[in-house]
Each structure stands twice: as C-alpha cells, then as structure tokens.
Protein backbone atom coordinates (compact mmCIF):
# COMPACT_ATOMS: atom_id res chain seq x y z
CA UNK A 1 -1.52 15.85 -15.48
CA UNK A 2 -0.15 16.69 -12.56
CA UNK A 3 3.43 16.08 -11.65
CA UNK A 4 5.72 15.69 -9.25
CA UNK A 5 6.28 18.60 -6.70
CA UNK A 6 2.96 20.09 -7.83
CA UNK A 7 1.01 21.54 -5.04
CA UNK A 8 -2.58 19.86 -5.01
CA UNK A 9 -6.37 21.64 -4.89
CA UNK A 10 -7.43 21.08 -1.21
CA UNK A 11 -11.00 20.31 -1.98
CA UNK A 12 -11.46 17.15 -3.61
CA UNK A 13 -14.89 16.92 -3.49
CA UNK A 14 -18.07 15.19 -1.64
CA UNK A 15 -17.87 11.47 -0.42
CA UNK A 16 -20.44 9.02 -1.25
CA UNK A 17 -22.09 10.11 2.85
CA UNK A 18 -22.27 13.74 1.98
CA UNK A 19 -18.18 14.86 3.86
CA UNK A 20 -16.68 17.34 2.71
CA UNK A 21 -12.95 15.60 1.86
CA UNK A 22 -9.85 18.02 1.58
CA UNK A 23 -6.52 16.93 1.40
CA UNK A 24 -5.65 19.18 4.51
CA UNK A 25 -7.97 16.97 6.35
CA UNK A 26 -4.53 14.07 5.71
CA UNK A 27 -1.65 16.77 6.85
CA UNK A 28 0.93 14.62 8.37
CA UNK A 29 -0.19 11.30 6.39
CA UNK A 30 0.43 10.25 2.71
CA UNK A 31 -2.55 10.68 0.62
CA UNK A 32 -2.93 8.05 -2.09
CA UNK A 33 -6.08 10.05 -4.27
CA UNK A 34 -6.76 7.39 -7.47
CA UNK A 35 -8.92 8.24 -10.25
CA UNK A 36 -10.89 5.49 -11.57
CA UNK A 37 -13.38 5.14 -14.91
CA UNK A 38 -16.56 3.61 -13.25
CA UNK A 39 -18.28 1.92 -10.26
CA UNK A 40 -18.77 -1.86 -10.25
CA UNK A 41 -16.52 -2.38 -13.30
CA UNK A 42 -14.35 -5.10 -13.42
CA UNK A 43 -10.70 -3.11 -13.32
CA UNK A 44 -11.93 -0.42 -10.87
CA UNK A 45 -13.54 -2.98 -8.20
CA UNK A 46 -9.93 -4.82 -8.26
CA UNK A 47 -8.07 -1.58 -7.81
CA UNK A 48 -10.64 -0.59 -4.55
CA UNK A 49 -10.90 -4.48 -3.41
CA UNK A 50 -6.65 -4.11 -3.28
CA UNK A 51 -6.70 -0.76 -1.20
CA UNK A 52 -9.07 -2.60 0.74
CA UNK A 53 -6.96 -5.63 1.85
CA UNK A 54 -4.32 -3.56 2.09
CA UNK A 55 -5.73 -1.10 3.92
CA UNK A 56 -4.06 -2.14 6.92
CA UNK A 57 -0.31 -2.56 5.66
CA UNK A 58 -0.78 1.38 3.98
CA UNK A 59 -2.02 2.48 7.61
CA UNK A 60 1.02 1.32 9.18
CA UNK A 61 3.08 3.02 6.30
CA UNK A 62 1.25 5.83 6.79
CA UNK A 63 -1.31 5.89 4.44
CA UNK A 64 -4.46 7.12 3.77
CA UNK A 65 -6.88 6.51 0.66
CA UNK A 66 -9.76 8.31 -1.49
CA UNK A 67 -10.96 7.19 -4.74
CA UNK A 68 -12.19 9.57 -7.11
CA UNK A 69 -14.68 9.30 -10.38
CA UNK A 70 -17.57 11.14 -11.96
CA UNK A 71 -20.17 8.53 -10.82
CA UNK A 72 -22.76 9.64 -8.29
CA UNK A 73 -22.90 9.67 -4.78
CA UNK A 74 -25.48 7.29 -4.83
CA UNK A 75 -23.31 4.74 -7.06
CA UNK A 76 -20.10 5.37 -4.74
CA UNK A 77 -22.46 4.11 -1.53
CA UNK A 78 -24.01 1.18 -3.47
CA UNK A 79 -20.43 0.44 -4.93
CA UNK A 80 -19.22 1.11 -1.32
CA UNK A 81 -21.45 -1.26 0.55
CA UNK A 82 -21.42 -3.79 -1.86
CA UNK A 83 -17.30 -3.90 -1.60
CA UNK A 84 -17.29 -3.62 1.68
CA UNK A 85 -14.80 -0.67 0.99
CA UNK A 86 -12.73 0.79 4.00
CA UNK A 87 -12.18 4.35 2.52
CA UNK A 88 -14.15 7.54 0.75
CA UNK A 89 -14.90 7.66 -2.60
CA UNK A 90 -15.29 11.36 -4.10
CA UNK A 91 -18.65 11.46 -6.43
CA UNK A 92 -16.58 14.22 -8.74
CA UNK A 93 -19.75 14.44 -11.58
CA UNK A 94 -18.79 17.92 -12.54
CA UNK A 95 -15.59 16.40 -13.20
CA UNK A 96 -13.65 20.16 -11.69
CA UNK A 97 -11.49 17.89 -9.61
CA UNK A 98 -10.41 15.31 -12.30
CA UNK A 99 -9.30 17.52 -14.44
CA UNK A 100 -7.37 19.62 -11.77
CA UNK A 101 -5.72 16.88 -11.40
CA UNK A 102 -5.28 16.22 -15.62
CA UNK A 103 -6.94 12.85 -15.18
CA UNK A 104 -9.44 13.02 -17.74
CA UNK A 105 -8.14 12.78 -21.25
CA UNK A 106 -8.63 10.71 -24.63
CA UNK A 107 -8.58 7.08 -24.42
CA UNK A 108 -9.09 4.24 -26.50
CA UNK A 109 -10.54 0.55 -26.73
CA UNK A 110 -11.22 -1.16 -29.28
CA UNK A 111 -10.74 0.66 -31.98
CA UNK A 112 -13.06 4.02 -30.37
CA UNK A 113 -11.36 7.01 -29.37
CA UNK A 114 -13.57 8.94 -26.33
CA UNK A 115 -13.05 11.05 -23.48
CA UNK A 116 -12.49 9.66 -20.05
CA UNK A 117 -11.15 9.60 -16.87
CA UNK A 118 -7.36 8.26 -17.40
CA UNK A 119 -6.99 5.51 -14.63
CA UNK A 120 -4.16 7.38 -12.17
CA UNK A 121 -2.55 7.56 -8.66
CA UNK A 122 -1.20 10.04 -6.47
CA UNK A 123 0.64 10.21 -3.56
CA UNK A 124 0.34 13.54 -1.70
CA UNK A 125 2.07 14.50 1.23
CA UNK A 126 1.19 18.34 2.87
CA UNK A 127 -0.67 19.02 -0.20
CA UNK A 128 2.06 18.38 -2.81
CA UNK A 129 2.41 15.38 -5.04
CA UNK A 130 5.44 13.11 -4.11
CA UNK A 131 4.58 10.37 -6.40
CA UNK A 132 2.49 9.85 -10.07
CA UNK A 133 1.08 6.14 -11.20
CA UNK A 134 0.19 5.89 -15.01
CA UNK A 135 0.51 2.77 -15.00
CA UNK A 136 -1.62 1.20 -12.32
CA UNK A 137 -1.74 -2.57 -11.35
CA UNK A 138 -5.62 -2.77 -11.01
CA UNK A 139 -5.32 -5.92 -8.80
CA UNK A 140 -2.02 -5.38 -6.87
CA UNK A 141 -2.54 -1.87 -6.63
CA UNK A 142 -2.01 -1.31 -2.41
CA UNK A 143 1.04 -3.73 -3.18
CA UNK A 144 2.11 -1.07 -5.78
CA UNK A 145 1.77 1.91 -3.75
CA UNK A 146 3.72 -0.12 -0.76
CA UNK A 147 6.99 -0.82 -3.13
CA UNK A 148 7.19 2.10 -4.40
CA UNK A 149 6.43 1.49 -8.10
C-alpha cells in the first residue's frame, strides 16, 4: 500500500460519464481518492452518502473527492444517480489503479479468505500522499477526513 510521502500515478482512471480523471487535474487542492468493495452495498453507500453531506464542509477545507472500485461504469452512474452523489467515481475493472495504489489484497468474512479491494483513503496533495486511512468510518467518513483521523 501506499504510504506516506509516496508520489501518486496521475491517471486514475475513467469516471462513471466517460472523463478522463488525473490527480493533476486537483493541483492546488487535497485529493481524498477512497477505494471501496462494491456499488450499492451497505458500507460503501454510507462511506459515499458521508462525502456527500459533507461535501460542502471538505470544499471549504479544500477538498476534493473520487471514489474508486472495479465495478463498471455503468454501475458507478446507476449507483451515482441513485445517491444523488456530488463527486466521480473511477470504474477501475482492470483493477491497474487499485493495485497501484496496494488497495487490493486478502480479506476475510466469515470464515472465507478472498481477494478484494481493501476499503482505504488517501489524501493527496501535488500528487503525493499526505495522509493513509485503514481504518475507515464508513458512516462518518467526510467527518473523518475533516479531523484529521
């Protein structure tokens, strides 16, 4: 995974609308890029509902936001829409950016052990990482990113 001081890939990939998102396209703003498991699941629609409502206490900070998974563009505009979401999710179904970033890995649940995409945060300013969340508060998760945690 990367860490702290590590400079970033500046593509991230394709939005759910077909853009082209690279972090250069944030230089001068702090880029919070999360990795999440799936569309429409219960953990990843709190995490994007929270960037959502916060949306306008992270612009004030500073922030911007992209969400990243391996579902399709199609799924990121449904889940999108249906969220009424405020930022671009990254359809990343090759998975090249996820594990640039060393956010795919083994997990487990109940009892299985599989690969995945390891729920994560970063905060990227000019293309290197200032900050790395393991350990992400699915339904406070703007909050998070405010405080500093």
């Amino acid at each position: 995974m990367l860490q702290i001081g590590d400079k970033v890939p500046d593509f991230l990939g394709i939005d759910e609308a077909g853009n082209e998102i690279r972090v250069s396209d944030y230089t001068g703003r702090k880029l919070v890029v999360y990795f999440y498991p799936k569309d429409s699941t219960p953990g990843c629609t709190a995490e994007a509902c929270s960037f959502r409502d916060g949306m306008d206490e992270l612009v004030a900070a500073g922030y911007a936001v992209v969400g990243i998974s391996a579902d399709s563009a199609v799924s990121h505009g449904r889940f999108k829409e249906k969220q009424q979401l405020n930022f671009p999710l990254v359809a990343d179904v090759d998975k090249a950016t996820i594990m640039a970033f060393g956010a795919w890995g083994e997990k487990k649940m109940a009892g299985r052990v599989y690969m995945g995409i390891i729920r994560s945060t970063f905060v990227i300013v000019d293309g290197v990482v200032e900050r790395v969340i393991t350990k992400v508060d699915t339904k406070n998760a703007a909050k998070q990113i405010l405080a500093g945690n």
